[in-house]
Protein backbone atom coordinates (compact mmCIF):
# COMPACT_ATOMS: atom_id res chain seq x y z
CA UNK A 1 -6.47 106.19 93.56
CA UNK A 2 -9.76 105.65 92.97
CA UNK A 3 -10.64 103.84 96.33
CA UNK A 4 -9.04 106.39 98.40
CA UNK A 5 -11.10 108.49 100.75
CA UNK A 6 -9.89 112.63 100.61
CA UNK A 7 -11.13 115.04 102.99
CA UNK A 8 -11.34 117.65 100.00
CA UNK A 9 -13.07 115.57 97.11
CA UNK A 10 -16.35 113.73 97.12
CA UNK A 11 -15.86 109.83 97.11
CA UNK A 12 -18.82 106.88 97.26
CA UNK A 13 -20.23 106.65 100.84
CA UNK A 14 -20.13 102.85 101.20
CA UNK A 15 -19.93 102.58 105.23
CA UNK A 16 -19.62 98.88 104.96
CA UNK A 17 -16.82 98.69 102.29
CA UNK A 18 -15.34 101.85 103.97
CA UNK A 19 -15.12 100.46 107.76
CA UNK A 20 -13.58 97.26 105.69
CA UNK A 21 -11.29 98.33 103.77
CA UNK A 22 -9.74 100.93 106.52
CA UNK A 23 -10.09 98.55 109.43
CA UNK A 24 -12.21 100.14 110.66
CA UNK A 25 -14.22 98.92 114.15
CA UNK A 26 -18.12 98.70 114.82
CA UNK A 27 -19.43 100.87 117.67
CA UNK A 28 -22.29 98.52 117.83
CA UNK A 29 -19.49 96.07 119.81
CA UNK A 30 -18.73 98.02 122.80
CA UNK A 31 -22.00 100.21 122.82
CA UNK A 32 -22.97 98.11 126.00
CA UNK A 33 -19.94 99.13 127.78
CA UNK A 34 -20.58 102.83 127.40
CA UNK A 35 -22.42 103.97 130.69
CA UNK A 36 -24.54 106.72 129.16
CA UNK A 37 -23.83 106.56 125.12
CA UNK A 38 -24.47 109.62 123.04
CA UNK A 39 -27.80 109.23 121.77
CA UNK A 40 -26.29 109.02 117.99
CA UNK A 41 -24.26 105.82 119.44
CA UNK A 42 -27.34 103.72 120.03
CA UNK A 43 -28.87 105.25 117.10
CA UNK A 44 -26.31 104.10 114.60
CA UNK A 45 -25.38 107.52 113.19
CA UNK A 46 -21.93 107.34 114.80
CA UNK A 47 -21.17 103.94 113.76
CA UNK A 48 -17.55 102.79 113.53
CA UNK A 49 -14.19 103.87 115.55
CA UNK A 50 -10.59 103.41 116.37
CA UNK A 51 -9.58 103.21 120.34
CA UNK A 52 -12.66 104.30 121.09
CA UNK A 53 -13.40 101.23 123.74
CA UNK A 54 -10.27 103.04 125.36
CA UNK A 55 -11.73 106.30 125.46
CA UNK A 56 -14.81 104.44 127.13
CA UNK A 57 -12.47 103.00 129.72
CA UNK A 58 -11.77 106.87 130.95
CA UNK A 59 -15.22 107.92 130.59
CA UNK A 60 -15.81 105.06 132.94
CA UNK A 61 -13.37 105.67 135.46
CA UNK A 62 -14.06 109.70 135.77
CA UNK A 63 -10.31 109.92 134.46
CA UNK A 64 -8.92 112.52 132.05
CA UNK A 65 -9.04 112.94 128.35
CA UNK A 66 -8.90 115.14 125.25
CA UNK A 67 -11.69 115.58 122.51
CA UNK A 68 -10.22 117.36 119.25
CA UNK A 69 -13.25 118.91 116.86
CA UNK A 70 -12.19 121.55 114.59
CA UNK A 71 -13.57 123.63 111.45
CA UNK A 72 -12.57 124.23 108.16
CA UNK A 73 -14.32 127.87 107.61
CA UNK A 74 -14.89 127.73 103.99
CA UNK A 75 -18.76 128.31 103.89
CA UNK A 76 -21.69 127.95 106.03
CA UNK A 77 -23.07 125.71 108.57
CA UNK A 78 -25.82 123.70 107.99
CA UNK A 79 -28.01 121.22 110.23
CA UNK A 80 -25.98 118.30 109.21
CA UNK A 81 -23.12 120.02 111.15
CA UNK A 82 -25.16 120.36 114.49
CA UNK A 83 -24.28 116.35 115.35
CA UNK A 84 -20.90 117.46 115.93
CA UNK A 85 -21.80 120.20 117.97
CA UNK A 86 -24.42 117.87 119.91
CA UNK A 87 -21.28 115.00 120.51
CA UNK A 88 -19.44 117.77 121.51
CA UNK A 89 -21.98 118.79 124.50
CA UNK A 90 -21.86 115.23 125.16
CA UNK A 91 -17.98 114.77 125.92
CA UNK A 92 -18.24 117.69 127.56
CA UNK A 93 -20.34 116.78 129.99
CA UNK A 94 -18.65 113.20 131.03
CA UNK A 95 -15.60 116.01 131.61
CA UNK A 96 -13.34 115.97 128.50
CA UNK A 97 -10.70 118.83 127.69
CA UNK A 98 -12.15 120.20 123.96
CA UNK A 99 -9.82 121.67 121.72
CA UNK A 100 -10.89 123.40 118.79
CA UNK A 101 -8.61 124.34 116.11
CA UNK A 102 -10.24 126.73 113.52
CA UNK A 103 -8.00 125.26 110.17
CA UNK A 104 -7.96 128.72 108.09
CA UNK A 105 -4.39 127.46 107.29
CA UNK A 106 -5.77 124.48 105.28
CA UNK A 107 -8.88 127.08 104.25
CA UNK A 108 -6.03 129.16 102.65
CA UNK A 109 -4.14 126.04 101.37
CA UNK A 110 -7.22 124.02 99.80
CA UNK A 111 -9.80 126.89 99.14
CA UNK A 112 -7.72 130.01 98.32
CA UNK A 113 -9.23 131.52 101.57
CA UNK A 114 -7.55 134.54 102.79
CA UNK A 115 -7.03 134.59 106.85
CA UNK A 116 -9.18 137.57 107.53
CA UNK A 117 -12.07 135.95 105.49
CA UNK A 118 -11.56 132.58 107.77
CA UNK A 119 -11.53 134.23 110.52
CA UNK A 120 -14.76 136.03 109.87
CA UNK A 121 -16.49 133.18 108.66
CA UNK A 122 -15.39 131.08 111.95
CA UNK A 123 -16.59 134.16 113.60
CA UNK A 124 -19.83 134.47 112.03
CA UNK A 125 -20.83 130.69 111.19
CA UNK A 126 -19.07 128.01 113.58
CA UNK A 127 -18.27 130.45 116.87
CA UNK A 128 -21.71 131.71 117.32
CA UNK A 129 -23.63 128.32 116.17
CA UNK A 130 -21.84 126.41 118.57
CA UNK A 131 -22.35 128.33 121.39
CA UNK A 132 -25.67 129.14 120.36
CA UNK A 133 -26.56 125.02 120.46
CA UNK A 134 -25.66 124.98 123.56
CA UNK A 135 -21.51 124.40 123.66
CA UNK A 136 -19.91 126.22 126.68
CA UNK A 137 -16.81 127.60 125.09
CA UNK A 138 -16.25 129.93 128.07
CA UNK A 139 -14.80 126.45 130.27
CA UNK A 140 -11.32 126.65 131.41
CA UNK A 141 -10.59 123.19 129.99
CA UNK A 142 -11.69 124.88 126.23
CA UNK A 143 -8.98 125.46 124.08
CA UNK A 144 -10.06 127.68 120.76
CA UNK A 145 -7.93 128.97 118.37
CA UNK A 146 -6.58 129.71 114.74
CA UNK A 147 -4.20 127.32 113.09
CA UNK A 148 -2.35 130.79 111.79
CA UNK A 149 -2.11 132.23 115.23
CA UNK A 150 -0.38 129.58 117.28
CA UNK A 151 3.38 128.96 117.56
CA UNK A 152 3.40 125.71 119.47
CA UNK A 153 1.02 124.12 116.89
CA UNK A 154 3.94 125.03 114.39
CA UNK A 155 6.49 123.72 116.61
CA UNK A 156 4.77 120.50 116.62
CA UNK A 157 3.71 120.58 112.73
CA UNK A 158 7.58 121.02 111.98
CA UNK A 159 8.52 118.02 114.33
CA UNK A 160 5.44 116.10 112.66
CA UNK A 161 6.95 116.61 108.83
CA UNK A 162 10.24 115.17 110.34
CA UNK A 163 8.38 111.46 110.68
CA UNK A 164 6.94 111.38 107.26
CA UNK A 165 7.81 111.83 102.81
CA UNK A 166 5.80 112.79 100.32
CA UNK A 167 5.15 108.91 99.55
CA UNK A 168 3.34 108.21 102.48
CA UNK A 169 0.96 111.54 102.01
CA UNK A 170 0.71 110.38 98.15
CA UNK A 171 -0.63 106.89 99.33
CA UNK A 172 -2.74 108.41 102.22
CA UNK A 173 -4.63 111.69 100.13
CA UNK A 174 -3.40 110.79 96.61
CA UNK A 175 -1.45 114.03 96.44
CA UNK A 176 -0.09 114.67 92.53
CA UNK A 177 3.16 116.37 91.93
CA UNK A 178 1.11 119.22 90.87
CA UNK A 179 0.12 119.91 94.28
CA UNK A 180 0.73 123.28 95.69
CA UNK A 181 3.16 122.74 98.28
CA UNK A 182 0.71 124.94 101.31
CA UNK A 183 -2.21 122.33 100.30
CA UNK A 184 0.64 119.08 101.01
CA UNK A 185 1.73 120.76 104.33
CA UNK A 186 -1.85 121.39 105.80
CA UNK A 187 -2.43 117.71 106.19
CA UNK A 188 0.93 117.99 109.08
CA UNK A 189 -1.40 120.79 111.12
CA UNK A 190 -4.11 118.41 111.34
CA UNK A 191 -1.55 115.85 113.08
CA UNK A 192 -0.34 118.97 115.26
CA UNK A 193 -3.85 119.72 116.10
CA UNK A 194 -4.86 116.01 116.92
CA UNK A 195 -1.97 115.92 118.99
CA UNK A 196 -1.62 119.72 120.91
CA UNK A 197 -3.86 118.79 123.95
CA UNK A 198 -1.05 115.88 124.06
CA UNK A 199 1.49 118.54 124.87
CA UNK A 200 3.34 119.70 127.94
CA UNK A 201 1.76 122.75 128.45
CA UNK A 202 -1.93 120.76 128.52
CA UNK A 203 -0.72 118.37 130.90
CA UNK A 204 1.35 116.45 129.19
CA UNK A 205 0.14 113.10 127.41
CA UNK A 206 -3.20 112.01 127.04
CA UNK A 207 -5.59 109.76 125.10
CA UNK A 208 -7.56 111.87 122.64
CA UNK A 209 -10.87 111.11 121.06
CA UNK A 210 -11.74 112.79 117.50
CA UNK A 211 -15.26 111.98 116.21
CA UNK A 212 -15.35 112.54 112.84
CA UNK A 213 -17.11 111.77 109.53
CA UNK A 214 -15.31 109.23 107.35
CA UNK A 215 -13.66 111.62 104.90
CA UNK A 216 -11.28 112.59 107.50
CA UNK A 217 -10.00 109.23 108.22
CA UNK A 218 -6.94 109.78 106.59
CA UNK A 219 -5.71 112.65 109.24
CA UNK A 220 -6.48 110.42 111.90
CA UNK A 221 -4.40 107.59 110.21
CA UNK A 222 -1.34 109.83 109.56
CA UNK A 223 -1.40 111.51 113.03
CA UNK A 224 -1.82 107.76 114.61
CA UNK A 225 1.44 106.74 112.65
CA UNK A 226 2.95 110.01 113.22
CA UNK A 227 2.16 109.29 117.29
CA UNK A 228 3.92 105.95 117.03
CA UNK A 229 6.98 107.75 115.46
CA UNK A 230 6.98 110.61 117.84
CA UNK A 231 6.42 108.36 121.02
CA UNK A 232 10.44 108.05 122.33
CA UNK A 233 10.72 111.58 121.98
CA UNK A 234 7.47 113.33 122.96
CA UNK A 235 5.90 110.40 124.90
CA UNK A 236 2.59 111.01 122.46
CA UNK A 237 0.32 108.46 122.19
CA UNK A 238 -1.74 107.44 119.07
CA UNK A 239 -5.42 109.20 119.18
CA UNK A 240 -8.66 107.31 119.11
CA UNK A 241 -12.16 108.76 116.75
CA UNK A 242 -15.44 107.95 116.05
CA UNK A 243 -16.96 107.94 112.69
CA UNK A 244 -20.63 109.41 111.85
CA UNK A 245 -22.92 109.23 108.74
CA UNK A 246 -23.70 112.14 107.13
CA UNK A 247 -26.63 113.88 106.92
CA UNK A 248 -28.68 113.16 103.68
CA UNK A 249 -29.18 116.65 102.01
CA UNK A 250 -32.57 117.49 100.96
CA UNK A 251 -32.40 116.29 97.54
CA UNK A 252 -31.20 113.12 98.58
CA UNK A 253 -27.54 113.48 97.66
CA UNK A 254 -24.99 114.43 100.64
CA UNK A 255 -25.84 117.91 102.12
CA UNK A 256 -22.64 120.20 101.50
CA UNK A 257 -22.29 123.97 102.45
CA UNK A 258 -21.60 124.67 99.00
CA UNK A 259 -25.04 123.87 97.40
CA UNK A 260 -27.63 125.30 98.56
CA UNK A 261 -30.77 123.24 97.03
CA UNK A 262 -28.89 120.35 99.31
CA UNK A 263 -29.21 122.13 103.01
CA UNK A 264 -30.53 123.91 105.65
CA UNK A 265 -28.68 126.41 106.65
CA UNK A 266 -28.51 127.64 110.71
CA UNK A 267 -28.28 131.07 109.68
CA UNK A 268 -31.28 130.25 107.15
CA UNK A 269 -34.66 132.43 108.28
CA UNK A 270 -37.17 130.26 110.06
CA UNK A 271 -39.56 130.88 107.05
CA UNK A 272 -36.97 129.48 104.20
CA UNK A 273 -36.02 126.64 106.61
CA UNK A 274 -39.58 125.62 106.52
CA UNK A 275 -40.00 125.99 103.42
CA UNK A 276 -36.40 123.55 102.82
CA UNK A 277 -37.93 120.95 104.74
CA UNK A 278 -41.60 120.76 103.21
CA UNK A 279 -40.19 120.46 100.04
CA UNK A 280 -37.61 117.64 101.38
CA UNK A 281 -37.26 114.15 99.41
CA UNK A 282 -39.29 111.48 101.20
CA UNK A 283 -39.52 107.73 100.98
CA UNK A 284 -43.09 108.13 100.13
CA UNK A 285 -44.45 105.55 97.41
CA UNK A 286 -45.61 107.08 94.05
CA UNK A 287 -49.34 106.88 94.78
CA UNK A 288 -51.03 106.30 98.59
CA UNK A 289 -52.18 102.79 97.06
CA UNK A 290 -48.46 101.87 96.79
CA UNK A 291 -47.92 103.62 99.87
CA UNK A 292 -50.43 101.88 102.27
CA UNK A 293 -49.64 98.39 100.22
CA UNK A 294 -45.95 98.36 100.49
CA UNK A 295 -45.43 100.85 103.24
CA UNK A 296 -42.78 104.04 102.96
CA UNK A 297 -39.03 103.90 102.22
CA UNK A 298 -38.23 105.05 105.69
CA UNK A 299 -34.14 104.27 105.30
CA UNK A 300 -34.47 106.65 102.14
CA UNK A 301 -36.18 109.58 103.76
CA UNK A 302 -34.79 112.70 104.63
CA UNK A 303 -37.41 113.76 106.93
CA UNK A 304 -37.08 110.59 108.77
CA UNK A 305 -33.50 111.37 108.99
CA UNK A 306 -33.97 114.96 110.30
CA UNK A 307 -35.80 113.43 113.46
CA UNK A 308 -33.62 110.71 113.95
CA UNK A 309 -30.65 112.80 114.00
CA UNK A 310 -32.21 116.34 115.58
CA UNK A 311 -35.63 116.35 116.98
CA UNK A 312 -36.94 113.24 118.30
CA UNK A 313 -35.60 112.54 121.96
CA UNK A 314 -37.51 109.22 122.83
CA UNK A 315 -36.10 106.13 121.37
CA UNK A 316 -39.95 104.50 121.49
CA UNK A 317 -41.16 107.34 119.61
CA UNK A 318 -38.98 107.07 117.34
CA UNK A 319 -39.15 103.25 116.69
CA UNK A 320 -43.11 104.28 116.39
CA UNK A 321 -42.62 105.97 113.79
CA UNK A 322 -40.59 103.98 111.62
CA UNK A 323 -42.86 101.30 112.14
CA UNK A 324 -46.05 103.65 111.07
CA UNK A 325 -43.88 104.50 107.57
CA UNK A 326 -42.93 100.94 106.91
CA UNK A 327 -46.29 99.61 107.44
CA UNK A 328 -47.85 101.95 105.08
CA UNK A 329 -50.22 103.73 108.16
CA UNK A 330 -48.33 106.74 108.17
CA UNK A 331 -49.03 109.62 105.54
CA UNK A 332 -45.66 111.92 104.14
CA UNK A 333 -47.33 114.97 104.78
CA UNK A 334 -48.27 114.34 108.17
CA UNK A 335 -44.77 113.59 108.62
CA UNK A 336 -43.26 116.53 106.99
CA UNK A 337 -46.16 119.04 108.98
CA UNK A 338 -44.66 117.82 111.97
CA UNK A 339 -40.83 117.80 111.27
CA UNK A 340 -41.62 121.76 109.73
CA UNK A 341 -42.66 122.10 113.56
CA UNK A 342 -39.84 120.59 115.29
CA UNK A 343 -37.70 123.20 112.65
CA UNK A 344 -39.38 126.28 113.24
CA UNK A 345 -39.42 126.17 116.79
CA UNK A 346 -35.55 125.21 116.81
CA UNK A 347 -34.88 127.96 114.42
CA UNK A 348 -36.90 130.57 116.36
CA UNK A 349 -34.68 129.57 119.50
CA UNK A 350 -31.30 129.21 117.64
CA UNK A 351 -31.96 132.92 116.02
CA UNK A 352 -32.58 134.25 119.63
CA UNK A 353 -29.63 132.19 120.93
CA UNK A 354 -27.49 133.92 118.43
CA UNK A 355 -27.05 137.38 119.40
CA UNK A 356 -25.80 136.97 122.98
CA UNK A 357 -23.54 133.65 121.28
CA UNK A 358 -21.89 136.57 118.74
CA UNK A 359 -20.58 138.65 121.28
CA UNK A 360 -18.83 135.59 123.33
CA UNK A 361 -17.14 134.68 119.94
CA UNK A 362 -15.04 137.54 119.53
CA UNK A 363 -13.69 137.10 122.91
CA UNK A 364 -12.06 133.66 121.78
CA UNK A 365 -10.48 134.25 119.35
């Protein structure tokens, strides 16, 4: 049980061993057959997949596809979550269908979240962020909605349950007997959300893309093997996904919604956010002898992160300044007086952004 991976439990972030041990592919192999990759392709961040080279093939040939990108609302967004958000603006652009399942059904299942609650909190945190980043939920090829409030995502959740047991789940999430039964069904909507926009009434079947982080491999496992056993009958076909790293948190271990001292939170004020990120963990050497001798830690660095995931556009910028941190020429605080820029003039515009973005969220759901 130990090496298994659970979307609700924290585990050791090993990409290597992970993409091994999973079968897992490297993005790195097909990167060059991607026409216009997502900046966080050629970056790394997004660095392993399944089908994706399939996906590509679409992308490629202007043909039609399906990108699935839901939210657990069970606390509040933070910057880590905005690379979703910012793949999602990509696949939107090279024409994708997005669906968007809010999961307050697994929120209720695996956090003891009542619906109303979820639904304010998807309202309030994930709605209105994403649209304020720059998301156009307003498309006619965007499909939003509550896992609670949607009968054919039942109907296929109840067909999904058919092609599996409680030993395959146990082997997937490492479910115990103890298990409340809710929290060993919500696994079955994530395979009925994965597989919706494969449905008759959204044209039928499809290839669909889900880019994920690596903890929630195992739904796109099941719903894969679900596919397979659902193909005769339903004509689905197994989904592709793309796997990102996750944002360092600001002490260094994984940023989380749940603890504070570890994120920045998009509904943070600009002042606090500044605040976060000047007092950030760097890769800064002990003294600025060590420092200018050995050069920084850049690959340990949270600010570096920050600007390789959010604010620096320019690849050769970028590559500039990793090479001024590893050759000991560039200084911590100069770097962290610059990323505190970068955040309070993308806080300033996100705060602004968010007002109009509140009022198109309660029309969608």
């Amino acid at each position: 049980m130990a090496d298994l991976i659970n979307p609700w439990a924290s585990f050791s972030l090993d990409y290597d061993k992970l993409v091994n041990k999973f079968g897992i592919d490297k993005i790195s192999d097909i990167i060059g057959d991607i026409e216009n990759p997502q900046k966080l392709m050629k970056r790394g961040v997004i660095f392993g997949h399944r089908e994706f080279d399939e996906i590509v093939k679409l992308i490629n040939q202007n043909k039609d596809f399906a990108v699935v990108s839901g939210m657990m609302p069970s606390g509040q967004m933070h910057i880590g979550h905005k690379m979703v958000v910012d793949q999602l603006k990509w696949y939107q652009s090279q024409g994708a269908m997005l669906s968007l399942p809010i999961a307050d059904l697994e929120a209720y299942a695996a956090r003891n979240m009542s619906f109303e609650k979820g639904r304010e909190i998807a309202l309030k945190e994930y709605l209105t962020n994403w649209i304020a980043l720059g998301l156009d939920l307003e498309r006619d090829n965007v499909n939003v909605y509550l896992q609670s409030q949607n009968s054919l995502l039942h109907n296929l959740a109840f067909k999904s349950s058919s092609k599996t047991n409680f030993s395959q789940l146990k082997s997937i999430y490492g479910f115990e007997h103890s298990t409340n039964i809710a929290h060993l069904q919500s696994p079955l909507f994530q395979v009925a959300d994965i597989l919706l926009p494969q449905s008759e009434e959204f044209g039928g079947p499809k290839k669909v893309v889900v880019p994920v982080g690596i903890d929630q491999d195992p739904h796109i496992r099941l719903t894969r093997d679900i596919a397979h056993r659902l193909h005769e009958s339903e004509g689905f076909i197994p989904p592709a996904s793309t796997y990102h790293r996750f944002l360092t948190g600001l002490t260094g271990d994984k940023m989380s919604s749940s603890k504070p001292s570890t994120a920045i939170y998009l509904n943070d004020d600009t002042k606090s956010a500044i605040k976060k990120v000047k007092s950030a963990k760097t890769g800064g050497r002990e003294t600025l002898k060590e420092q200018e001798e050995l050069g920084g830690e850049v690959d340990k660095c949270v600010i570096y992160e920050m600007l390789l995931y959010h604010f620096i556009e320019d690849d050769s910028e970028l590559e500039k300044i990793r090479h001024d941190c590893l050759n000991g020429t560039l200084r911590c605080g100069e770097c962290k007086m610059r990323t505190a820029e970068f955040m309070e003039e993308f806080m300033d515009d996100l705060h602004e952004k968010q007002v109009e973005a509140a009022e198109i969220a309660k029309t969608l759901i």
